[in-house]
N, C-alpha and C. Protein backbone atom coordinates (compact mmCIF):
# COMPACT_ATOMS: atom_id res chain seq x y z
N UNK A 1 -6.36 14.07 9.19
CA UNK A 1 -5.45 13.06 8.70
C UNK A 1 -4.95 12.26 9.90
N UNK A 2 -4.77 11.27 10.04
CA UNK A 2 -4.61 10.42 10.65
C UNK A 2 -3.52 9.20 10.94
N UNK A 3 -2.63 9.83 9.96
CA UNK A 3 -0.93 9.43 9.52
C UNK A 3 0.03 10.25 10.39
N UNK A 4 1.10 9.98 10.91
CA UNK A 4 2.30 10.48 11.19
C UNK A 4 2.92 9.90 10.87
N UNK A 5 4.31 10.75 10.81
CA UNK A 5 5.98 9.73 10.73
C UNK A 5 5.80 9.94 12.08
N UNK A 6 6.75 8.56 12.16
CA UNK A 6 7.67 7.79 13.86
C UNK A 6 8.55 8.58 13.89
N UNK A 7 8.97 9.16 12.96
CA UNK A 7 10.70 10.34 13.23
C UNK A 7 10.86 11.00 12.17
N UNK A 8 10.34 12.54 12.44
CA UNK A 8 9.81 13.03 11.71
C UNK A 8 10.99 14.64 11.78
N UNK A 9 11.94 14.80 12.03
CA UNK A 9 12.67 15.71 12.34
C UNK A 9 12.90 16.14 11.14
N UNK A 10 13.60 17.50 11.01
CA UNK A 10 13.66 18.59 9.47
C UNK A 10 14.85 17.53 9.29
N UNK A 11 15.78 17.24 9.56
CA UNK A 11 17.09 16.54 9.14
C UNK A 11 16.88 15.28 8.48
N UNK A 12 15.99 14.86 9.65
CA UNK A 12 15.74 13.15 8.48
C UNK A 12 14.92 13.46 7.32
N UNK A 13 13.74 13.77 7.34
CA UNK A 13 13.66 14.53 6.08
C UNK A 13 14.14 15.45 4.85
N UNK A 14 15.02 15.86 5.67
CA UNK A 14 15.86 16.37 4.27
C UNK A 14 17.07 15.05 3.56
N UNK A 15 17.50 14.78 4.56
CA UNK A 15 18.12 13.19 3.73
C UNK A 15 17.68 12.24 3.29
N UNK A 16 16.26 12.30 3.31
CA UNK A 16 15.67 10.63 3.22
C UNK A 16 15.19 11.73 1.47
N UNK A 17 14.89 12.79 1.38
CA UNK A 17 14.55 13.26 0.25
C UNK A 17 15.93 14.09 -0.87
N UNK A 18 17.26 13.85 -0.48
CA UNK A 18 18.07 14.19 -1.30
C UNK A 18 18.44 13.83 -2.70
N UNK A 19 18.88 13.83 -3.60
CA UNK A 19 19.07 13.76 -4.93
C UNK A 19 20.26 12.45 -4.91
N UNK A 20 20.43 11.13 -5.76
CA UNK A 20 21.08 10.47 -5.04
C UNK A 20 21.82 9.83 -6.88
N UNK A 21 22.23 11.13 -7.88
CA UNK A 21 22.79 10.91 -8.70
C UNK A 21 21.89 10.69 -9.63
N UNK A 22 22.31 9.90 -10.72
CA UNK A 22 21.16 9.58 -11.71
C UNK A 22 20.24 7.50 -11.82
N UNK A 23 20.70 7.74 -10.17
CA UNK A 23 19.57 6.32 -10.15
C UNK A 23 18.04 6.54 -10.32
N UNK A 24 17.17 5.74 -10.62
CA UNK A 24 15.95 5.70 -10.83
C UNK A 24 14.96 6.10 -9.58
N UNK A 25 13.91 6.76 -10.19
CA UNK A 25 13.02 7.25 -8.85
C UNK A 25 12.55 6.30 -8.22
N UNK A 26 12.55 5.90 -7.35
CA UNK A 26 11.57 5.16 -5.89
C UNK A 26 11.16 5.80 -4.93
N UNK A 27 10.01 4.90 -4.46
CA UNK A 27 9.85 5.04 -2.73
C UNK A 27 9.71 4.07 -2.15
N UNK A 28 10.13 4.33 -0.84
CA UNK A 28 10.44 3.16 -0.05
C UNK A 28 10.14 3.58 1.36
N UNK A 29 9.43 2.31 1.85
CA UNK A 29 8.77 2.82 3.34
C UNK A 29 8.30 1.82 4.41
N UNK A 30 7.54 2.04 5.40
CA UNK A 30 7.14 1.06 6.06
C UNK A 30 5.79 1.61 6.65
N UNK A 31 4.46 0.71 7.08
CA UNK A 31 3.46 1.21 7.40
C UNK A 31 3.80 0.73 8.82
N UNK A 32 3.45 0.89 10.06
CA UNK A 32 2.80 0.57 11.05
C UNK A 32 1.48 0.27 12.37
N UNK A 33 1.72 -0.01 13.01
CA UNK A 33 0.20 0.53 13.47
C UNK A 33 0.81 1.39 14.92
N UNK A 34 -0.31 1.80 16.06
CA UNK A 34 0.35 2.57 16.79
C UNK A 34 1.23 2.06 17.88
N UNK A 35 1.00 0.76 17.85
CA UNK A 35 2.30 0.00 19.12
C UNK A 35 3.51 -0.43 18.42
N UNK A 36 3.52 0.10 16.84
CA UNK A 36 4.90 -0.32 16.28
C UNK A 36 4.67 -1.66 15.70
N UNK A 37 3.32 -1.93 15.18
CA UNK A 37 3.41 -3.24 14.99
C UNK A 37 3.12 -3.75 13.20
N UNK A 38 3.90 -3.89 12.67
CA UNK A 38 3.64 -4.10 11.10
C UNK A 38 2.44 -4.18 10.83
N UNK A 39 1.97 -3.30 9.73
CA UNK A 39 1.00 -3.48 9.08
C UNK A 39 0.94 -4.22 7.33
N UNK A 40 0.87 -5.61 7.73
CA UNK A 40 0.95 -6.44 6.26
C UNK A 40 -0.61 -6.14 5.51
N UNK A 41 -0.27 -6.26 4.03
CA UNK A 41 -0.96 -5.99 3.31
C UNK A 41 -1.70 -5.16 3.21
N UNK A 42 -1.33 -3.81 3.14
CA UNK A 42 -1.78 -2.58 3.14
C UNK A 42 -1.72 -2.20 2.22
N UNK A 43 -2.50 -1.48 1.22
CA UNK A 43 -2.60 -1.00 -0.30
C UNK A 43 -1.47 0.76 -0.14
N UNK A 44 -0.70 0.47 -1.19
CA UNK A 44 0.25 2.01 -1.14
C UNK A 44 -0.17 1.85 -2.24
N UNK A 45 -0.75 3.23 -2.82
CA UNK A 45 -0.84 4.10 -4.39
C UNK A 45 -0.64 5.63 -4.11
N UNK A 46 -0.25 6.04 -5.16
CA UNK A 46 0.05 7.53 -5.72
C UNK A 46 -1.18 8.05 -6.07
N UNK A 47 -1.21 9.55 -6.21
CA UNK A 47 -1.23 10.65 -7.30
C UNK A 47 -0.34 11.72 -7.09
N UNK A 48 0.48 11.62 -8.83
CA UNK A 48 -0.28 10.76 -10.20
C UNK A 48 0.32 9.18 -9.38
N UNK A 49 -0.37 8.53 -10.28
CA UNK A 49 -0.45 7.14 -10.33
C UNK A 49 0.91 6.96 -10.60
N UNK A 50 0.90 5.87 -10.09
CA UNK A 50 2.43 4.82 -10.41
C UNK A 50 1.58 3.45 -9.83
N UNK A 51 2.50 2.55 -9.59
CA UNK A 51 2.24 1.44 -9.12
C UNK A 51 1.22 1.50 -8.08
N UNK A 52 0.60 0.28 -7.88
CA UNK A 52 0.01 0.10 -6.49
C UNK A 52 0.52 -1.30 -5.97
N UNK A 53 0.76 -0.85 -4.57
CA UNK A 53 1.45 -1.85 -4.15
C UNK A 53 1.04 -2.37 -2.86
N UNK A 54 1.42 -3.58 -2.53
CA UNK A 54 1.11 -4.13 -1.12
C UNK A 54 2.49 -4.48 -0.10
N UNK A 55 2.13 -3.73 0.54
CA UNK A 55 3.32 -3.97 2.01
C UNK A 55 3.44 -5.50 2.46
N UNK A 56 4.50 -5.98 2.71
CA UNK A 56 4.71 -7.39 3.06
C UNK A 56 4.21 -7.39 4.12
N UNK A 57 4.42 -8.62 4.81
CA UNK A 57 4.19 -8.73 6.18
C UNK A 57 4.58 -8.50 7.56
N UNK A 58 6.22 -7.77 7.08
CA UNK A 58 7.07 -6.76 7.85
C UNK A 58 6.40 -5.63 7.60
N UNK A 59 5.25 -4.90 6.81
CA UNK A 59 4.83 -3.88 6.57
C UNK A 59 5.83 -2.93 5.65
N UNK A 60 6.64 -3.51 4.87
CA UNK A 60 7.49 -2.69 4.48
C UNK A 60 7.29 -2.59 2.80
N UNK A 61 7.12 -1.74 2.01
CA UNK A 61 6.54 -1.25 0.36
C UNK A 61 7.51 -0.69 -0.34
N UNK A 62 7.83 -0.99 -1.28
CA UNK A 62 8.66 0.16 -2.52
C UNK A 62 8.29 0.01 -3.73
N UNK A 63 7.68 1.18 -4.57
CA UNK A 63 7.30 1.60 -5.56
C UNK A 63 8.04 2.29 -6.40
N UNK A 64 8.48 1.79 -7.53
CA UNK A 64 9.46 1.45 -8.83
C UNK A 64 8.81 2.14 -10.02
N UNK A 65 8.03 1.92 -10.38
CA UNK A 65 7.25 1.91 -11.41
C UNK A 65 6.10 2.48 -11.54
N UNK A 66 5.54 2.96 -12.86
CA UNK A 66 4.39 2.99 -13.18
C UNK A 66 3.99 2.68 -14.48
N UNK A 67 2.70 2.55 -14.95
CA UNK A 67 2.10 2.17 -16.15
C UNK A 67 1.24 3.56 -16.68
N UNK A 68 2.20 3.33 -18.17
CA UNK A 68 1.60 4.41 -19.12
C UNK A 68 0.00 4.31 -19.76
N UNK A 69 -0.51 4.81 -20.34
CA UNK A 69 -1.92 4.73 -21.03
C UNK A 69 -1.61 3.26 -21.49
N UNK A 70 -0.46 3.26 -22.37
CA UNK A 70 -1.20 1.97 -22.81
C UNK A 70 -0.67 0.47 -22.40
N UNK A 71 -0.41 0.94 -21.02
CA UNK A 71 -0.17 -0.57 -20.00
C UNK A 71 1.22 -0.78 -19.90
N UNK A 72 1.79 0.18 -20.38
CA UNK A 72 3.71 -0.25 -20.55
C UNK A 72 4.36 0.23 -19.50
N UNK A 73 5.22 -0.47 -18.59
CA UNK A 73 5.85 0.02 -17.66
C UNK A 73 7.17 1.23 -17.89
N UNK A 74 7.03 2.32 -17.15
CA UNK A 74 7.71 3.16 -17.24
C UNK A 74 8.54 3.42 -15.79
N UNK A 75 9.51 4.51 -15.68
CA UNK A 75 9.79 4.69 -14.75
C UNK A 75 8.86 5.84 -13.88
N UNK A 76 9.37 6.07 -12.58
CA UNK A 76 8.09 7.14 -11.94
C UNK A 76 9.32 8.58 -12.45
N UNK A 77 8.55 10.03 -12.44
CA UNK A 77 9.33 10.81 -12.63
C UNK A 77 9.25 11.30 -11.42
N UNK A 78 10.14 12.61 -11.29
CA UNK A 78 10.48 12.77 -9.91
C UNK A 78 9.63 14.46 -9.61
N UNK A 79 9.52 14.75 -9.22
CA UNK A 79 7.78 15.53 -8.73
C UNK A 79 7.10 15.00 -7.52
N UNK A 80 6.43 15.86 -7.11
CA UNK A 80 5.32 15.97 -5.91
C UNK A 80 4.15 14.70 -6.11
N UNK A 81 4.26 13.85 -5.24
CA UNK A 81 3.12 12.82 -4.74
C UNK A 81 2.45 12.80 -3.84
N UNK A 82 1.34 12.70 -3.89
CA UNK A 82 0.26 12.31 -2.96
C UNK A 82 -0.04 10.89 -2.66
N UNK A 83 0.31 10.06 -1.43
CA UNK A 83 0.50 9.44 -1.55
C UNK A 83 -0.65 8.46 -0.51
N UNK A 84 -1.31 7.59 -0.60
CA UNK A 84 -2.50 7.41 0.08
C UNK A 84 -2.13 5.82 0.58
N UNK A 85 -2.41 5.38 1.66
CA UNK A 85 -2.73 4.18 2.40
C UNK A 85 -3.33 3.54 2.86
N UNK A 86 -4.04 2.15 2.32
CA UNK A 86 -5.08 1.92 3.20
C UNK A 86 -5.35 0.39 3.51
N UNK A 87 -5.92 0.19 4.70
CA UNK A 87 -6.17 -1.15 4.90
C UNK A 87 -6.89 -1.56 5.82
N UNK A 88 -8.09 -2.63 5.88
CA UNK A 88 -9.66 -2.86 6.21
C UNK A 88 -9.03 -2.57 8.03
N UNK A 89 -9.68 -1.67 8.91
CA UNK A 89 -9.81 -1.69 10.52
C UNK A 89 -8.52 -0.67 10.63
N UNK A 90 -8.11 0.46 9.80
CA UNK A 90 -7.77 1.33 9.64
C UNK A 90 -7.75 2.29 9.29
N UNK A 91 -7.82 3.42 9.46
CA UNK A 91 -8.26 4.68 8.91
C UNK A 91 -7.05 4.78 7.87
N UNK A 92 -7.58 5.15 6.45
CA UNK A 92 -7.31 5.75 5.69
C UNK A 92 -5.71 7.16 6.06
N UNK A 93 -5.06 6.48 5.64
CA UNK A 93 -3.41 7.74 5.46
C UNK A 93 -3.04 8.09 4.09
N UNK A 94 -2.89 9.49 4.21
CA UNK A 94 -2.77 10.28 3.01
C UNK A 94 -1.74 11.89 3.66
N UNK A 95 -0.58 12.03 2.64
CA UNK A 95 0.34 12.67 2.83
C UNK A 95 0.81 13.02 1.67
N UNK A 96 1.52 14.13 1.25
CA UNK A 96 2.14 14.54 0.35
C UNK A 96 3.76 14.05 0.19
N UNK A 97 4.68 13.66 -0.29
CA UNK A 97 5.99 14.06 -0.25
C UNK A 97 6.59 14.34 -1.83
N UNK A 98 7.91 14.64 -1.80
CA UNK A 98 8.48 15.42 -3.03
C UNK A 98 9.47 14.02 -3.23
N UNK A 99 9.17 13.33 -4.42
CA UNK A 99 10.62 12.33 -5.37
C UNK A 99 11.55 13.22 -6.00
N UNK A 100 12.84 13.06 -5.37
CA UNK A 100 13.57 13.52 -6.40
C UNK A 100 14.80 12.53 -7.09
N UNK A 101 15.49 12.62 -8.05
CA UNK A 101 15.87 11.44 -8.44
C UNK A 101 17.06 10.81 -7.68
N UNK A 102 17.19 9.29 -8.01
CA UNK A 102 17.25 8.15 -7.29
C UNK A 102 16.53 7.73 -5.83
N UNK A 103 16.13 7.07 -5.10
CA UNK A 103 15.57 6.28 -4.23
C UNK A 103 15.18 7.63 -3.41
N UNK A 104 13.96 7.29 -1.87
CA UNK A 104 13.42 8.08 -1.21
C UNK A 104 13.44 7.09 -0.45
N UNK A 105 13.28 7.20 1.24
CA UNK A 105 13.25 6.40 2.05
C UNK A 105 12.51 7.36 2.74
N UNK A 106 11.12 7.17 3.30
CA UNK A 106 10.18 8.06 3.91
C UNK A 106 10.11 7.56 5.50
N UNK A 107 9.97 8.01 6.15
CA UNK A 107 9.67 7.71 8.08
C UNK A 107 8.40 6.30 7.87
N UNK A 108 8.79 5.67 8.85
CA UNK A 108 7.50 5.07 8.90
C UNK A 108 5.91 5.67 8.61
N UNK A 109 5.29 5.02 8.56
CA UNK A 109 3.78 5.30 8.33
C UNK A 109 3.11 5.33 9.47
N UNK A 110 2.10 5.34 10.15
CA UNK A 110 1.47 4.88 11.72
C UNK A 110 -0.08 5.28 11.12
N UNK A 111 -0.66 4.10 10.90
CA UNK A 111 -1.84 4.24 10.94
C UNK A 111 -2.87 4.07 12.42
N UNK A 112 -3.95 4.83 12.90
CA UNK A 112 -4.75 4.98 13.20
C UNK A 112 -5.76 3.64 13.54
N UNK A 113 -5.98 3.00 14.48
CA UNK A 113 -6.96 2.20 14.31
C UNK A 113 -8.43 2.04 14.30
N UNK A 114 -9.26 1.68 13.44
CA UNK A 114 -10.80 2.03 13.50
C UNK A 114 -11.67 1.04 13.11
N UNK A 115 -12.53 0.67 14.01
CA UNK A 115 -13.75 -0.18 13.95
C UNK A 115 -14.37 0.34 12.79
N UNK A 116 -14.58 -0.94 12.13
CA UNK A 116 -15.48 -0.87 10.84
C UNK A 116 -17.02 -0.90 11.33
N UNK A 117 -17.55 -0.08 10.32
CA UNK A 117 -19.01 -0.36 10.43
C UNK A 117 -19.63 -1.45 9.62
N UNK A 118 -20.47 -1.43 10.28
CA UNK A 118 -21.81 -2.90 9.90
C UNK A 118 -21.34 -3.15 8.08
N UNK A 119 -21.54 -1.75 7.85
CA UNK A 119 -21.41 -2.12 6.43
C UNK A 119 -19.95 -1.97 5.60
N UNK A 120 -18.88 -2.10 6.64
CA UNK A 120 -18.01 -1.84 5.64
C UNK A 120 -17.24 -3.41 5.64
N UNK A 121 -17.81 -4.36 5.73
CA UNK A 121 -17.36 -5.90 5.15
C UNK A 121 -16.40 -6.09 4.77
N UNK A 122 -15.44 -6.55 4.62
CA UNK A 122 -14.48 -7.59 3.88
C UNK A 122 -14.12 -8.90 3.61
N UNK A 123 -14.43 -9.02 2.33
CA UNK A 123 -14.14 -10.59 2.11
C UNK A 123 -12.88 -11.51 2.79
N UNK A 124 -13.26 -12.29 3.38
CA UNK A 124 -12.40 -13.35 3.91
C UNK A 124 -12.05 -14.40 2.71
N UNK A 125 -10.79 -13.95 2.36
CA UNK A 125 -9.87 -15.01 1.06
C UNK A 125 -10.22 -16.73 1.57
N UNK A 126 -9.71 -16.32 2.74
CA UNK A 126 -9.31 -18.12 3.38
C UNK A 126 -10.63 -18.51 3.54
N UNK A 127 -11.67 -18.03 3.95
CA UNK A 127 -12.67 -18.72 4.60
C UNK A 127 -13.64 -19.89 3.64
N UNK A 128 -13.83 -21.07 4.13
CA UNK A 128 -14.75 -22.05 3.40
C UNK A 128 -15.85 -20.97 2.94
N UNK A 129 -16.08 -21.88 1.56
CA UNK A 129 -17.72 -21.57 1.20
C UNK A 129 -18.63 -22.93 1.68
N UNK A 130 -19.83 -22.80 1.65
CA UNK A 130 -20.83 -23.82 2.25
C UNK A 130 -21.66 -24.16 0.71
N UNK A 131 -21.41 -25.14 0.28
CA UNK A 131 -22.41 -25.48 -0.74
C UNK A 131 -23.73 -26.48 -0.38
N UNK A 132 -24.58 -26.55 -0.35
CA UNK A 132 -25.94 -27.60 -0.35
C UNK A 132 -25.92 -28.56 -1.19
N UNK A 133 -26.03 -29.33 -1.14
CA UNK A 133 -26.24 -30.59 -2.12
C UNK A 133 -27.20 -29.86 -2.90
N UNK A 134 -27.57 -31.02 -4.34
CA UNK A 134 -28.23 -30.34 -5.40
C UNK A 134 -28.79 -31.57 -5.39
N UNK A 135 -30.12 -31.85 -5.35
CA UNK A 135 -30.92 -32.68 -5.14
C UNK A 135 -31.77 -32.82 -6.61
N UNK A 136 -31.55 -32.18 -7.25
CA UNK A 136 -32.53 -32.23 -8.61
C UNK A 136 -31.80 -32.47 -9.81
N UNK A 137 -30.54 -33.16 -9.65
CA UNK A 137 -29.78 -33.12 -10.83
C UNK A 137 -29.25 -34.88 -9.96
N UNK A 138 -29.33 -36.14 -11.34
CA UNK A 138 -29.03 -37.05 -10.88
C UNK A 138 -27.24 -37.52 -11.75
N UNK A 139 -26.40 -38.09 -10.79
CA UNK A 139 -25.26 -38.32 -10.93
C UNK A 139 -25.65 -39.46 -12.33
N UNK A 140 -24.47 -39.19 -13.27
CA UNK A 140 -24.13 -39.48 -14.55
C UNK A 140 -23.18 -40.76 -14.25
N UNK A 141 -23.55 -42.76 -14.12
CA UNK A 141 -22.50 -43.16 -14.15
C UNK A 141 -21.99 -43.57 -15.41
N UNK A 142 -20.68 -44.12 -15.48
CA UNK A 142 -19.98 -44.74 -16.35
C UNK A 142 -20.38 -45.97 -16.85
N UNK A 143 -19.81 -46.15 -18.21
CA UNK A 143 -20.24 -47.65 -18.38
C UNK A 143 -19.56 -48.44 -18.05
């Protein structure tokens, strides 16, 4: 595994996981990389499932919610998650922690950095496409 918390002591962990009345379950967190440097748009999902979510561009995520069988938003219950992270020129982070009810505030994240191979590609959103003219189809004018 290839995840640590940045501050990872028995104390902060026991407060960041205390019982905080009868507010609604969350988690709440931040990814990084290893010089401390935000990791935007990083995929956070569960098991079980709840939301999947994307870290801003401060690297920072909170997960509210999840969707039942038949697409209806529910709340998350509070139980043991597995909780997985990932994003393209990074190794894969995966950790367990315990929700209990109202909010969770977990240590930072610190992902790992890793050269992709030949074949592990990612589409570029922004990048132009290149089209060719179409030479066999003649323009339609107006009258």
């Amino acid at each position: 595994m290839n995840v640590f918390f940045r501050w990872a002591s028995p104390m902060a962990l026991a407060l960041s996981m205390a019982a905080c009345g009868s507010q609604p379950v969350s988690l709440k967190g931040r990814v990084l990389d290893r010089n401390g440097t935000a990791v935007g748009k990083a995929e956070v999902f569960t098991e079980p499932e709840t939301d999947m979510v994307t870290t801003n561009s401060r690297g920072f995520f909170a997960l509210t919610k999840r969707l039942d069988d038949a697409g209806d938003q529910k709340a998350i219950e509070p139980g043991r998650y597995v909780i997985r992270v990932r994003r393209f020129g990074f190794e894969d982070g995966t950790f367990e922690v315990l929700l209990k009810k109202g909010p969770t505030q977990i240590p930072d994240i610190v992902l790992a950095p890793r050269t992709p191979d030949i074949d592990d590609t990612a589409p570029d959103p922004t990048a132009e496409k290149d089209f060719e003219a179409d030479t066999t189809s003649t323009p339609v004018q107006g009258n």
